[in-house]
PDB file of N, CA and C in Angstrom:
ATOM      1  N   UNK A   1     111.179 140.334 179.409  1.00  0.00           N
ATOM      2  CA  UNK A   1     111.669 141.677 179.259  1.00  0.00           C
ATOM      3  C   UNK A   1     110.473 142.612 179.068  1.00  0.00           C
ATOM      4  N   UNK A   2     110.658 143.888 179.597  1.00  0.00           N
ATOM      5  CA  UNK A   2     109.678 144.670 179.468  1.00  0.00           C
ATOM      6  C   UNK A   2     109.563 145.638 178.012  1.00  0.00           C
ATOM      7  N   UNK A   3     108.408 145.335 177.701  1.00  0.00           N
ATOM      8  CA  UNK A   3     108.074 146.465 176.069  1.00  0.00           C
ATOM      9  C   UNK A   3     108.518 147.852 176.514  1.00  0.00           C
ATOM     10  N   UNK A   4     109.084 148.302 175.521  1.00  0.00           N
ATOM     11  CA  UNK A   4     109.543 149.718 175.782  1.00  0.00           C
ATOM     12  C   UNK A   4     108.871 150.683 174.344  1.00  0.00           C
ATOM     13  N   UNK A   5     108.307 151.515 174.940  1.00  0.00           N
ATOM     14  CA  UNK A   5     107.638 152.354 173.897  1.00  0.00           C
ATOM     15  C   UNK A   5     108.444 153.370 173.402  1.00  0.00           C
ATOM     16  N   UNK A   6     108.568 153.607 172.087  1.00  0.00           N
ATOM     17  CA  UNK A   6     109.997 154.774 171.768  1.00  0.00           C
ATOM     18  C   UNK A   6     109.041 156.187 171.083  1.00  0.00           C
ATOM     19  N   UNK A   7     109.195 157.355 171.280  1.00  0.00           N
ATOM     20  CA  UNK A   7     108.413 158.036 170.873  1.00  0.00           C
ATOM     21  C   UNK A   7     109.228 159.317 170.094  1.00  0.00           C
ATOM     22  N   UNK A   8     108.608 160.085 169.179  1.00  0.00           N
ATOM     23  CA  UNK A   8     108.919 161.181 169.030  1.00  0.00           C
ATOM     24  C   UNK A   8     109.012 162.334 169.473  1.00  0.00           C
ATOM     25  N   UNK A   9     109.854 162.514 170.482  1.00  0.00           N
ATOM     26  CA  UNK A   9     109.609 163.851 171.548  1.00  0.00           C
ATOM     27  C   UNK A   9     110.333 165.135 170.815  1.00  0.00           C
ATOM     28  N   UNK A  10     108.967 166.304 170.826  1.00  0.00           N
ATOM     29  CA  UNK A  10     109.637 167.296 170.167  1.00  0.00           C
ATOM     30  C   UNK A  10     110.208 168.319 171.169  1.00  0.00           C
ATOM     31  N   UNK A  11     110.124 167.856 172.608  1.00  0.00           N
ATOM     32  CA  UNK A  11     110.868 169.166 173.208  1.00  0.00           C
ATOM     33  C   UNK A  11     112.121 168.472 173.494  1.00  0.00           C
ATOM     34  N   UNK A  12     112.429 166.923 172.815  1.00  0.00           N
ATOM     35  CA  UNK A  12     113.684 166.238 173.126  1.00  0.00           C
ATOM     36  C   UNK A  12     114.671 167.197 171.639  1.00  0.00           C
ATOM     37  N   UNK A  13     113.831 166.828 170.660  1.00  0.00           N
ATOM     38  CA  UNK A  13     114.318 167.642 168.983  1.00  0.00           C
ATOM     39  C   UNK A  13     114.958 169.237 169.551  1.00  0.00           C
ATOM     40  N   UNK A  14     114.176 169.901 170.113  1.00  0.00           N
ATOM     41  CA  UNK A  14     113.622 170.785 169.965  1.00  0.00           C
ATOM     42  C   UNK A  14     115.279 171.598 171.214  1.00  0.00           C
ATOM     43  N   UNK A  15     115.719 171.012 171.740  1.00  0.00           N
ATOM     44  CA  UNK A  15     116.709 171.545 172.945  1.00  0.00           C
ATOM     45  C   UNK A  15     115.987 171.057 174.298  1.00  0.00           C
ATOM     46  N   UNK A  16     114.803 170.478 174.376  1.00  0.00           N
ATOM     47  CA  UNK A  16     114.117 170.839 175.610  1.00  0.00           C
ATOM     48  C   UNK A  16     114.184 169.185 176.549  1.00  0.00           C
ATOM     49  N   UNK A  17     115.399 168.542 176.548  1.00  0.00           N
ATOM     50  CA  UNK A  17     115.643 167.350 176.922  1.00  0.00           C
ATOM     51  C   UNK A  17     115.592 167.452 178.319  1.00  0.00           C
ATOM     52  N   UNK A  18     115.159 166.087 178.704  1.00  0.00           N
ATOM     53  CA  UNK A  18     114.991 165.928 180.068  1.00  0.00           C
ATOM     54  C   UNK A  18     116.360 166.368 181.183  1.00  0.00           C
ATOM     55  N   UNK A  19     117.543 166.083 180.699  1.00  0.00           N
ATOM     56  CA  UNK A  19     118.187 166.574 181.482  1.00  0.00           C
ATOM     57  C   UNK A  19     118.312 168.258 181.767  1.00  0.00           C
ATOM     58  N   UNK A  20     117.349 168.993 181.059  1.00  0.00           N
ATOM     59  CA  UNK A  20     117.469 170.079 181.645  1.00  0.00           C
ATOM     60  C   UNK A  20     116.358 170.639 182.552  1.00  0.00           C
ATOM     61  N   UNK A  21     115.631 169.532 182.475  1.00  0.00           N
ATOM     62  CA  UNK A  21     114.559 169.620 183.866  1.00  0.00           C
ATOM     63  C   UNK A  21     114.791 169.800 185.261  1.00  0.00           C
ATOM     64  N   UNK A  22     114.404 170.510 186.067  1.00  0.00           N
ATOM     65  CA  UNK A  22     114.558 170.455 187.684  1.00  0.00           C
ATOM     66  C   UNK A  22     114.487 168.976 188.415  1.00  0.00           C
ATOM     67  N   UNK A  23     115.144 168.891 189.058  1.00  0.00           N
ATOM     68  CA  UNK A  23     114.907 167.640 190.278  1.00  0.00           C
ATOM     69  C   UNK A  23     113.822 167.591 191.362  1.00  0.00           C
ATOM     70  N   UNK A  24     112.454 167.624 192.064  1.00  0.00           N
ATOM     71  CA  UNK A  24     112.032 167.827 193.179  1.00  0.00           C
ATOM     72  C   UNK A  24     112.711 166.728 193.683  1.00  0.00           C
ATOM     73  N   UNK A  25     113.008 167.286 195.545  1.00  0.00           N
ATOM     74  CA  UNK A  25     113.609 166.449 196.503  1.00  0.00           C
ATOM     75  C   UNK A  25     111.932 165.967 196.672  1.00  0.00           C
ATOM     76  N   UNK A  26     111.659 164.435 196.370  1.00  0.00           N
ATOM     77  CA  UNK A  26     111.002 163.835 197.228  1.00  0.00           C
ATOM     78  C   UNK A  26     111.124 162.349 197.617  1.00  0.00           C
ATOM     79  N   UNK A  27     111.388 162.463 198.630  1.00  0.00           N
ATOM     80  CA  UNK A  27     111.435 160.844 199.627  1.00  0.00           C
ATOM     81  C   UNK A  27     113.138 161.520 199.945  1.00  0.00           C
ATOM     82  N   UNK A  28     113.019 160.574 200.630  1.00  0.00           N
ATOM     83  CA  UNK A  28     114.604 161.063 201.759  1.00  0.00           C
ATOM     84  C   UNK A  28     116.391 160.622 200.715  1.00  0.00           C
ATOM     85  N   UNK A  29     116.037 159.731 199.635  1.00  0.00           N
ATOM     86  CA  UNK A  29     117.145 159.819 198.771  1.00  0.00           C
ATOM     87  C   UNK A  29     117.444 160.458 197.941  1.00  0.00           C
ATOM     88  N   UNK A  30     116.290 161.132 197.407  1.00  0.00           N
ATOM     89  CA  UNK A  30     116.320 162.263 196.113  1.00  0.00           C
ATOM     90  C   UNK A  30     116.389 163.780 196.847  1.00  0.00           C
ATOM     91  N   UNK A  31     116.180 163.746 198.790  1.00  0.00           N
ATOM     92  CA  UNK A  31     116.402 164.556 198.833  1.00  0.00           C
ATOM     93  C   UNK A  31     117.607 164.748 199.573  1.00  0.00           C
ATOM     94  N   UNK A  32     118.572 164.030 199.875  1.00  0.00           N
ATOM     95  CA  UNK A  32     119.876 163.907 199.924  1.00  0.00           C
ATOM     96  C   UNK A  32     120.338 164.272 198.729  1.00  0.00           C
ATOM     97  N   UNK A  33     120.170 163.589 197.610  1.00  0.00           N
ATOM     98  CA  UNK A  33     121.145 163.723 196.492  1.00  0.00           C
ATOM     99  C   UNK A  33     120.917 165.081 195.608  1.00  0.00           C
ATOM    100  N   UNK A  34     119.276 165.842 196.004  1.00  0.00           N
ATOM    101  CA  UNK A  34     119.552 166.905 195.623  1.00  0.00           C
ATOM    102  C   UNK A  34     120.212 167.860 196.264  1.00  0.00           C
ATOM    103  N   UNK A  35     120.357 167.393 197.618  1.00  0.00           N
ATOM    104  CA  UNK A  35     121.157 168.148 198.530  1.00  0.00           C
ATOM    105  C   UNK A  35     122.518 168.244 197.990  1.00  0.00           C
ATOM    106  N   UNK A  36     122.676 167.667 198.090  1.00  0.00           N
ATOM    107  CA  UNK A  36     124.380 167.285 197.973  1.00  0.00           C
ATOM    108  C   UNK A  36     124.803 167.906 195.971  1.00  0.00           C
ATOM    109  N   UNK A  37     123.831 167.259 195.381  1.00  0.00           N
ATOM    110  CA  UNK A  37     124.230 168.029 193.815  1.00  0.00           C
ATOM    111  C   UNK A  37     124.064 169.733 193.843  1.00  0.00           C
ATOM    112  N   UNK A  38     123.037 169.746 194.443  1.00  0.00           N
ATOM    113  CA  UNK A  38     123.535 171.217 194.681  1.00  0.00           C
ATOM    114  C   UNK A  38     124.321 172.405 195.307  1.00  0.00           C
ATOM    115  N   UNK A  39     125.038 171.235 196.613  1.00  0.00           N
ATOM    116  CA  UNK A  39     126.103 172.100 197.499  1.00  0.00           C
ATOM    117  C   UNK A  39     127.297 172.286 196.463  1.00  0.00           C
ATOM    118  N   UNK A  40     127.105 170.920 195.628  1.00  0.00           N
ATOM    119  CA  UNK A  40     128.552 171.039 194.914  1.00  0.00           C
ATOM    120  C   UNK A  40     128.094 171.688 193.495  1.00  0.00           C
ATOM    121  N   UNK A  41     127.038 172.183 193.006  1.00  0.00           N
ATOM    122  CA  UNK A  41     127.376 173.376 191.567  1.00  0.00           C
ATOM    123  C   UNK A  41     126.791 174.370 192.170  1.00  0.00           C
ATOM    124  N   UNK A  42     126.289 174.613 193.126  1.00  0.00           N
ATOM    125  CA  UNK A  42     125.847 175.644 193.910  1.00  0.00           C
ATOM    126  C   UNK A  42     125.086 176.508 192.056  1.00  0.00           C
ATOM    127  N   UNK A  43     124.058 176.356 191.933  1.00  0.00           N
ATOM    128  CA  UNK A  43     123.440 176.691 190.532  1.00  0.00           C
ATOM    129  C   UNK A  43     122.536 177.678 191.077  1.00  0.00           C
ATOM    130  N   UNK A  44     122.696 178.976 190.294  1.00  0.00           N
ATOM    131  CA  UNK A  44     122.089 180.370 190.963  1.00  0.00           C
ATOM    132  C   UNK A  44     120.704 180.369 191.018  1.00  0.00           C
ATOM    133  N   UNK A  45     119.736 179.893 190.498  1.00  0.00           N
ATOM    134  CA  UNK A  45     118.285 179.853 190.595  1.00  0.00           C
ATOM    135  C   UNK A  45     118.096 178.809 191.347  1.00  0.00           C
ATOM    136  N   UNK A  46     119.175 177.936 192.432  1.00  0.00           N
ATOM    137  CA  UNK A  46     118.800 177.541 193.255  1.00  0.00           C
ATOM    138  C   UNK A  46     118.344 175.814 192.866  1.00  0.00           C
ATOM    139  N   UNK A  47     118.111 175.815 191.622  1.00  0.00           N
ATOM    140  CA  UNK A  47     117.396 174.541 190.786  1.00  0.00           C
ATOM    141  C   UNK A  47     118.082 173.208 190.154  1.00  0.00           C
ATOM    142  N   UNK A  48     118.113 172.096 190.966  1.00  0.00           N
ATOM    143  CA  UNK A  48     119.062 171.163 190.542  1.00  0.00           C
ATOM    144  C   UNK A  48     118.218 170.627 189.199  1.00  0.00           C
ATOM    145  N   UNK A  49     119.468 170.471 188.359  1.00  0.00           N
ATOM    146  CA  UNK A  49     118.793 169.680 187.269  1.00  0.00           C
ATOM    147  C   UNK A  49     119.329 168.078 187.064  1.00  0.00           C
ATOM    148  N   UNK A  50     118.300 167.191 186.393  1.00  0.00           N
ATOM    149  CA  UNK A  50     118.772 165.850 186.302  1.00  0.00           C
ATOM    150  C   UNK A  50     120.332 165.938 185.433  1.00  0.00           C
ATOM    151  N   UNK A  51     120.421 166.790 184.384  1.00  0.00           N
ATOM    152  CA  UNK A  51     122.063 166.950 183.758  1.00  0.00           C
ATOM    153  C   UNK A  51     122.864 167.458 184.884  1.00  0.00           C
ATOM    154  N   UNK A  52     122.837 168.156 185.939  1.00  0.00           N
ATOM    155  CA  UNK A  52     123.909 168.233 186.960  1.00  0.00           C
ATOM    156  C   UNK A  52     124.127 167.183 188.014  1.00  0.00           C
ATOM    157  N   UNK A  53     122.907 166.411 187.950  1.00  0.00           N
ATOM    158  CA  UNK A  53     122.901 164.596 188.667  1.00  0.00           C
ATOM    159  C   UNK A  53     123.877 164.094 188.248  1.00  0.00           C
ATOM    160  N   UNK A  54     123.914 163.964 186.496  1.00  0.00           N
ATOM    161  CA  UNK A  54     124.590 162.998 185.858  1.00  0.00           C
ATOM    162  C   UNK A  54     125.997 163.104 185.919  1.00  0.00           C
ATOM    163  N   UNK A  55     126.324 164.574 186.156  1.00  0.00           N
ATOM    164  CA  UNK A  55     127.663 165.407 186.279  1.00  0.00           C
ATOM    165  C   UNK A  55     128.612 164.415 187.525  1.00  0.00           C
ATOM    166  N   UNK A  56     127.522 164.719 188.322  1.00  0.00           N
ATOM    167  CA  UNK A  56     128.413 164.533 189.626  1.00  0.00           C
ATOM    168  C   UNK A  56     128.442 163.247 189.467  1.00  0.00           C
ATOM    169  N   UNK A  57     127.165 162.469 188.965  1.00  0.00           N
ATOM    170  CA  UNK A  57     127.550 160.881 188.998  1.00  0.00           C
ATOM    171  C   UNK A  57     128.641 160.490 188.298  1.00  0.00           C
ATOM    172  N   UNK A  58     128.902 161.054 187.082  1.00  0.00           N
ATOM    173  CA  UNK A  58     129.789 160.382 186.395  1.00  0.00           C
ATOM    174  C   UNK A  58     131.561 161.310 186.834  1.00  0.00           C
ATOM    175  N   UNK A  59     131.426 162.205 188.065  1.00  0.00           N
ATOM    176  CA  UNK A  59     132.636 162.623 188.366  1.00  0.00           C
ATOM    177  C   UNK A  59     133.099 161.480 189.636  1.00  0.00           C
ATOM    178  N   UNK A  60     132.008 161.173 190.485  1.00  0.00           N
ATOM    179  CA  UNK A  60     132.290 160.293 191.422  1.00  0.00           C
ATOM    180  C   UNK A  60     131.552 159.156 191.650  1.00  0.00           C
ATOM    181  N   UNK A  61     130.889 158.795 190.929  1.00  0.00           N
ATOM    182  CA  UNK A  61     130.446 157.336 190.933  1.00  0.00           C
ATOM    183  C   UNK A  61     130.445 156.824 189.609  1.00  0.00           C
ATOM    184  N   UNK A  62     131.479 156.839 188.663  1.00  0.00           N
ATOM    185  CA  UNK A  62     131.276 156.213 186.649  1.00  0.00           C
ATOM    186  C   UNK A  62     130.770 155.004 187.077  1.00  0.00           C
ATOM    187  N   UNK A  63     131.094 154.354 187.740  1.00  0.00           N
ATOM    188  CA  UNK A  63     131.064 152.809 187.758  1.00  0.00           C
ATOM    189  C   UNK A  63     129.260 152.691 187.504  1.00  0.00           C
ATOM    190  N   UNK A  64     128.241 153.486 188.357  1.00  0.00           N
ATOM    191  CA  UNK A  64     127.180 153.936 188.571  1.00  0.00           C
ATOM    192  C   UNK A  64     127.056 153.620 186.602  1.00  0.00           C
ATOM    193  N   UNK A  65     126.812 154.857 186.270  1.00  0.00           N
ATOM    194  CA  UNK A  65     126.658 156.259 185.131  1.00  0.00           C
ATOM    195  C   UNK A  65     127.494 155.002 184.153  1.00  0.00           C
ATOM    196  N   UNK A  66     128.041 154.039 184.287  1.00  0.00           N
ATOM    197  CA  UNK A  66     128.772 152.629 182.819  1.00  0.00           C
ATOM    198  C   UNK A  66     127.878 151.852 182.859  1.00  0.00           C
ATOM    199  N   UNK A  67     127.258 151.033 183.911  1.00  0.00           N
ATOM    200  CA  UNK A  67     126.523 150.039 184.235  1.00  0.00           C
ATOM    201  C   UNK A  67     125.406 150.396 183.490  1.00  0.00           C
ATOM    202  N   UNK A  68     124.492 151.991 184.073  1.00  0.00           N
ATOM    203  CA  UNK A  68     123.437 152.562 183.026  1.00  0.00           C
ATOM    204  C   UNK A  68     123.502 152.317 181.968  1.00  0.00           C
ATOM    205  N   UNK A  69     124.475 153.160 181.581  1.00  0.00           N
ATOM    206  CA  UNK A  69     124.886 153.392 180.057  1.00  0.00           C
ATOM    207  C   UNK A  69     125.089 152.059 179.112  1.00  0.00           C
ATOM    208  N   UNK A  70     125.426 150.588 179.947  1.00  0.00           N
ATOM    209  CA  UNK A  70     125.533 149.481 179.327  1.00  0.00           C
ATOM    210  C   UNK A  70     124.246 148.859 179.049  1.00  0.00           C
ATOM    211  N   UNK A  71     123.760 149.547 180.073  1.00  0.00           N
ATOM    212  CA  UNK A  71     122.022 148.561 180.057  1.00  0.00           C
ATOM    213  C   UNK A  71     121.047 148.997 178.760  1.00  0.00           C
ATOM    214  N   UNK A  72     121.083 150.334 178.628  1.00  0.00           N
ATOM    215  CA  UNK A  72     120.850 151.379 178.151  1.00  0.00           C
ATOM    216  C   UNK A  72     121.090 151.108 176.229  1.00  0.00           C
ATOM    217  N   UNK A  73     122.674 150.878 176.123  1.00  0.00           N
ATOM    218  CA  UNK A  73     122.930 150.602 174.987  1.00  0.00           C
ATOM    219  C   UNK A  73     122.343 149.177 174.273  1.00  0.00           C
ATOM    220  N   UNK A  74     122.520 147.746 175.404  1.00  0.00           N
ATOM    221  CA  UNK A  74     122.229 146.413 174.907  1.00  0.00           C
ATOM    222  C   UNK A  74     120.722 146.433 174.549  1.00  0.00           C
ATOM    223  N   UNK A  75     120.126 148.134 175.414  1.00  0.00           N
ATOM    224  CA  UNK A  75     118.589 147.995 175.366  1.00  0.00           C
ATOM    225  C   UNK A  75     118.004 148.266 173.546  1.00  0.00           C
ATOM    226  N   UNK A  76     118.772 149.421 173.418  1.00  0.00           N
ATOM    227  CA  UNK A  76     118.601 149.981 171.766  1.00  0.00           C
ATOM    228  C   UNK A  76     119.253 148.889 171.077  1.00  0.00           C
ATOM    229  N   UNK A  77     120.603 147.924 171.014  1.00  0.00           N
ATOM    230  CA  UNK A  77     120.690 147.137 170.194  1.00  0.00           C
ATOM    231  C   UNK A  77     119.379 146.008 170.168  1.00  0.00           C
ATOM    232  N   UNK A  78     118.928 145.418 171.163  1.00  0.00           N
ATOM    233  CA  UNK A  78     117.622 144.839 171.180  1.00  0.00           C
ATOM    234  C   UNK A  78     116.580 145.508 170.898  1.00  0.00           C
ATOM    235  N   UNK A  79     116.454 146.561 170.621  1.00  0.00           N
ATOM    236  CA  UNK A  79     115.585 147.282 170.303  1.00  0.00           C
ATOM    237  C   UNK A  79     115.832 147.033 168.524  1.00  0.00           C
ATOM    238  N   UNK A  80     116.653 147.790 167.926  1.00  0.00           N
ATOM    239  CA  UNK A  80     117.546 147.812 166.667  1.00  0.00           C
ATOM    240  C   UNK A  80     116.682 146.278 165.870  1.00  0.00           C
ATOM    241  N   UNK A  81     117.178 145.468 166.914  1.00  0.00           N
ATOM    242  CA  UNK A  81     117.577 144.232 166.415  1.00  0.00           C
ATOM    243  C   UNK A  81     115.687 143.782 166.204  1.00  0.00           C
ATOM    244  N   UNK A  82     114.871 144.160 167.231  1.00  0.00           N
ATOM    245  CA  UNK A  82     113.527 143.852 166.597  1.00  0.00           C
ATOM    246  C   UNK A  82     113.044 144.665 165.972  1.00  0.00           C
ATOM    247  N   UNK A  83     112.983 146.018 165.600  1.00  0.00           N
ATOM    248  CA  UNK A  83     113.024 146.609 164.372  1.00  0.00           C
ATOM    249  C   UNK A  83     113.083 145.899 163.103  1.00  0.00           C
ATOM    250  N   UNK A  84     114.245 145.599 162.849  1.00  0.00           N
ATOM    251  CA  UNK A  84     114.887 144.714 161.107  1.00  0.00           C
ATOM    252  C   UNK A  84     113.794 143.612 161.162  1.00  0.00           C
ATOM    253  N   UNK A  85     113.616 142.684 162.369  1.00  0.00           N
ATOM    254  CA  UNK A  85     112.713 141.785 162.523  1.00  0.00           C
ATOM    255  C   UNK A  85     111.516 141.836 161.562  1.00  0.00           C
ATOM    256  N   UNK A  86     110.681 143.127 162.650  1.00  0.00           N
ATOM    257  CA  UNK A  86     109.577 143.247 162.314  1.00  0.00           C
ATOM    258  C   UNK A  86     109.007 144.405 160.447  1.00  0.00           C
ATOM    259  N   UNK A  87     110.471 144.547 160.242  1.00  0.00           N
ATOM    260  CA  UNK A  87     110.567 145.296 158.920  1.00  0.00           C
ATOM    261  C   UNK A  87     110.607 144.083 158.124  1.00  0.00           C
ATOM    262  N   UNK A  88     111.385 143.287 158.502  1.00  0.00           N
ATOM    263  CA  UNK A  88     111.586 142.120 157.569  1.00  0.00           C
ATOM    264  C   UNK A  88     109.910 141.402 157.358  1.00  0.00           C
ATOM    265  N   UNK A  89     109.853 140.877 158.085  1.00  0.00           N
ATOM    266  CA  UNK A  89     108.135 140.188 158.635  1.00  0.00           C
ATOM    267  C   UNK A  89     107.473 141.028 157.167  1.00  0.00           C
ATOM    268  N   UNK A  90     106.894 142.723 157.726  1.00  0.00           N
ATOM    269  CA  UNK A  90     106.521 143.441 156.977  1.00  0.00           C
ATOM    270  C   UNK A  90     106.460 143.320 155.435  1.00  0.00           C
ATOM    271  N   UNK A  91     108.022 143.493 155.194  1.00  0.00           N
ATOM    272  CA  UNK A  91     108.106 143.230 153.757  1.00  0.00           C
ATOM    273  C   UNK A  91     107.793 141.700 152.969  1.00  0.00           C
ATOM    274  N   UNK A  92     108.028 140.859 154.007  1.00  0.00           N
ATOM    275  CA  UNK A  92     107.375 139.550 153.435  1.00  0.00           C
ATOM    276  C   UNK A  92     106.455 139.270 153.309  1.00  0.00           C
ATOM    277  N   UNK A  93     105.875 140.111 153.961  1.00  0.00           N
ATOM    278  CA  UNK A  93     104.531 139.866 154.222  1.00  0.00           C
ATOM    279  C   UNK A  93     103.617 140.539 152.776  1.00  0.00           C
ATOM    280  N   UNK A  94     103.794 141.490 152.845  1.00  0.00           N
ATOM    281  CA  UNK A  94     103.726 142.580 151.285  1.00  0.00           C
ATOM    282  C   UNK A  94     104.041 141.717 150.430  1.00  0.00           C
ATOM    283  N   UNK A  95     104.938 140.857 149.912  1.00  0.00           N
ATOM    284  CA  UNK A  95     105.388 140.609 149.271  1.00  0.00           C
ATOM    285  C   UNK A  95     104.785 139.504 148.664  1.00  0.00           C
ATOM    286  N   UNK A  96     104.315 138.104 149.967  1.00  0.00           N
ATOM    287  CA  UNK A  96     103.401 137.478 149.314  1.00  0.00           C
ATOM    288  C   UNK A  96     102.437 137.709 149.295  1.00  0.00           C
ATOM    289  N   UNK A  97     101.814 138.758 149.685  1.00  0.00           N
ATOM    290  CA  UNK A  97     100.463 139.198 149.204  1.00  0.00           C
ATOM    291  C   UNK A  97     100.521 139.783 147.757  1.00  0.00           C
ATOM    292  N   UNK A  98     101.692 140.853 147.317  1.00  0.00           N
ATOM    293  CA  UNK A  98     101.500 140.765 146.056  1.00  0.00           C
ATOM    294  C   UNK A  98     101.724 139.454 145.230  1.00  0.00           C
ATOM    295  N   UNK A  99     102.449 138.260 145.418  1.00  0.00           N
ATOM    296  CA  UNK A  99     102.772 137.584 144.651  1.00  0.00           C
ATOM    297  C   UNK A  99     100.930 136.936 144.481  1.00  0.00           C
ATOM    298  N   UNK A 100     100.394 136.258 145.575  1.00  0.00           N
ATOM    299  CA  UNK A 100      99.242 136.102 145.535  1.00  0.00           C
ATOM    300  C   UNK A 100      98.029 136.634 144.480  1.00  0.00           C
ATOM    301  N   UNK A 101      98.192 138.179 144.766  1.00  0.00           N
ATOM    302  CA  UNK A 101      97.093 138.854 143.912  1.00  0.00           C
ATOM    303  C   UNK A 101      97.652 138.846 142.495  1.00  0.00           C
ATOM    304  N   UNK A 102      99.286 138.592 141.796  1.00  0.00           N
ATOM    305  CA  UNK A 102      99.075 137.956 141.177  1.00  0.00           C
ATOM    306  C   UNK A 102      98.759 137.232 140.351  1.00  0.00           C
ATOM    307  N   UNK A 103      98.937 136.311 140.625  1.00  0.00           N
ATOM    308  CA  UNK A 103      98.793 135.090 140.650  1.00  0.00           C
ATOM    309  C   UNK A 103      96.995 134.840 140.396  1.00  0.00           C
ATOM    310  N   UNK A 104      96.317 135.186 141.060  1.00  0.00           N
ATOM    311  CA  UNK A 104      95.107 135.341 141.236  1.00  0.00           C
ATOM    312  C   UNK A 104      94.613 136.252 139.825  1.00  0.00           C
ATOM    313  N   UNK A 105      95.513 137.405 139.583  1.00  0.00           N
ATOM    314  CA  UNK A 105      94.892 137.655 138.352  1.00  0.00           C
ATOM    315  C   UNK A 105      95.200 137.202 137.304  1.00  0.00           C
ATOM    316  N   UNK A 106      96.323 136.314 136.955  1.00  0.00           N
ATOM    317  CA  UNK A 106      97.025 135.504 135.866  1.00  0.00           C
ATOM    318  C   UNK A 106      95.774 134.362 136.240  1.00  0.00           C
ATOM    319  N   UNK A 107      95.474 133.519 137.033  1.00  0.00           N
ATOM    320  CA  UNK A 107      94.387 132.891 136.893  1.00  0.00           C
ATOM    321  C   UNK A 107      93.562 132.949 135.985  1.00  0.00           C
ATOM    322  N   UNK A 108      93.062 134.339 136.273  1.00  0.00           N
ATOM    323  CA  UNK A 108      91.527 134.935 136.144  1.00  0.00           C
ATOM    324  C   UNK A 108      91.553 135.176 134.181  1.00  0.00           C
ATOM    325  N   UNK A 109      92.911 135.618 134.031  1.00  0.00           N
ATOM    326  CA  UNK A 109      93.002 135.660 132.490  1.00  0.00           C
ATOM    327  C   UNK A 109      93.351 134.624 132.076  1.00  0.00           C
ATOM    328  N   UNK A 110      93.910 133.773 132.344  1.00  0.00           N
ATOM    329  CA  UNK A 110      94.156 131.928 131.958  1.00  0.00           C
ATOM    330  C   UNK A 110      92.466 131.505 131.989  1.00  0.00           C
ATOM    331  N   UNK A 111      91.601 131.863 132.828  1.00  0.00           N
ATOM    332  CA  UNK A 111      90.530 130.887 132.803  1.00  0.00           C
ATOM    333  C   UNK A 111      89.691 132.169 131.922  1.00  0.00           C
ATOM    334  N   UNK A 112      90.017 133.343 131.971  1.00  0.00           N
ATOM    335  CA  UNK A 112      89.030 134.132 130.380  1.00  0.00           C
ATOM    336  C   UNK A 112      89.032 133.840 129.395  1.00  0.00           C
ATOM    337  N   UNK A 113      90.051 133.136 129.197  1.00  0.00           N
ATOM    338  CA  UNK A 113      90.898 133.108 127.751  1.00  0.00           C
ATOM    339  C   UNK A 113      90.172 131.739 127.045  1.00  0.00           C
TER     340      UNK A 113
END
């Protein structure tokens, strides 16, 4: 499976999400489908956006726009799921290191003493 990097996007926070980005038509399928997304919202500045893609996909192709959306979701529960992992790891990890140091200083006053 491929690593997926998750980031803090502030123009995602912010309103400025990718679906309200323009589409360029380039290569002959993106420029069909911007064709076609735009005959049907006919959008006055002329500018297809990836959120009016998703429109039409999920008005006439869901089956499309579920399959995504399934891949999409099992991706964040696997995601989720190595999170706790690597939190868990973390805290154990902390944990016998404090028990260690310790331990190490109960030594150190057992053998002062």
């Amino acid at each position: 499976m491929a690593n997926i990097e998750f980031t803090n996007d502030p123009e995602i926070e912010m309103g400025k999400a990718p679906l309200d980005e323009s589409v360029a038509a380039e290569g002959e399928l993106r420029e069909w489908l911007v064709d076609y997304v735009g005959s049907k919202h006919e959008p006055a500045d002329g500018q297809v956006t990836v959120d009016m893609v998703v429109q039409t996909l999920g008005e006439e192709f869901p089956e499309f726009l579920i399959a995504v959306a399934e891949e999409n979701w099992i991706r964040g529960y696997q995601q989720a799921i190595n999170d706790v992992e690597v939190g868990e790891k973390l805290i154990n990890d902390e944990f016998r290191k404090r028990e260690a140091a310790e331990a190490d200083e109960s030594n150190e006053q057992t053998e002062g003493n």
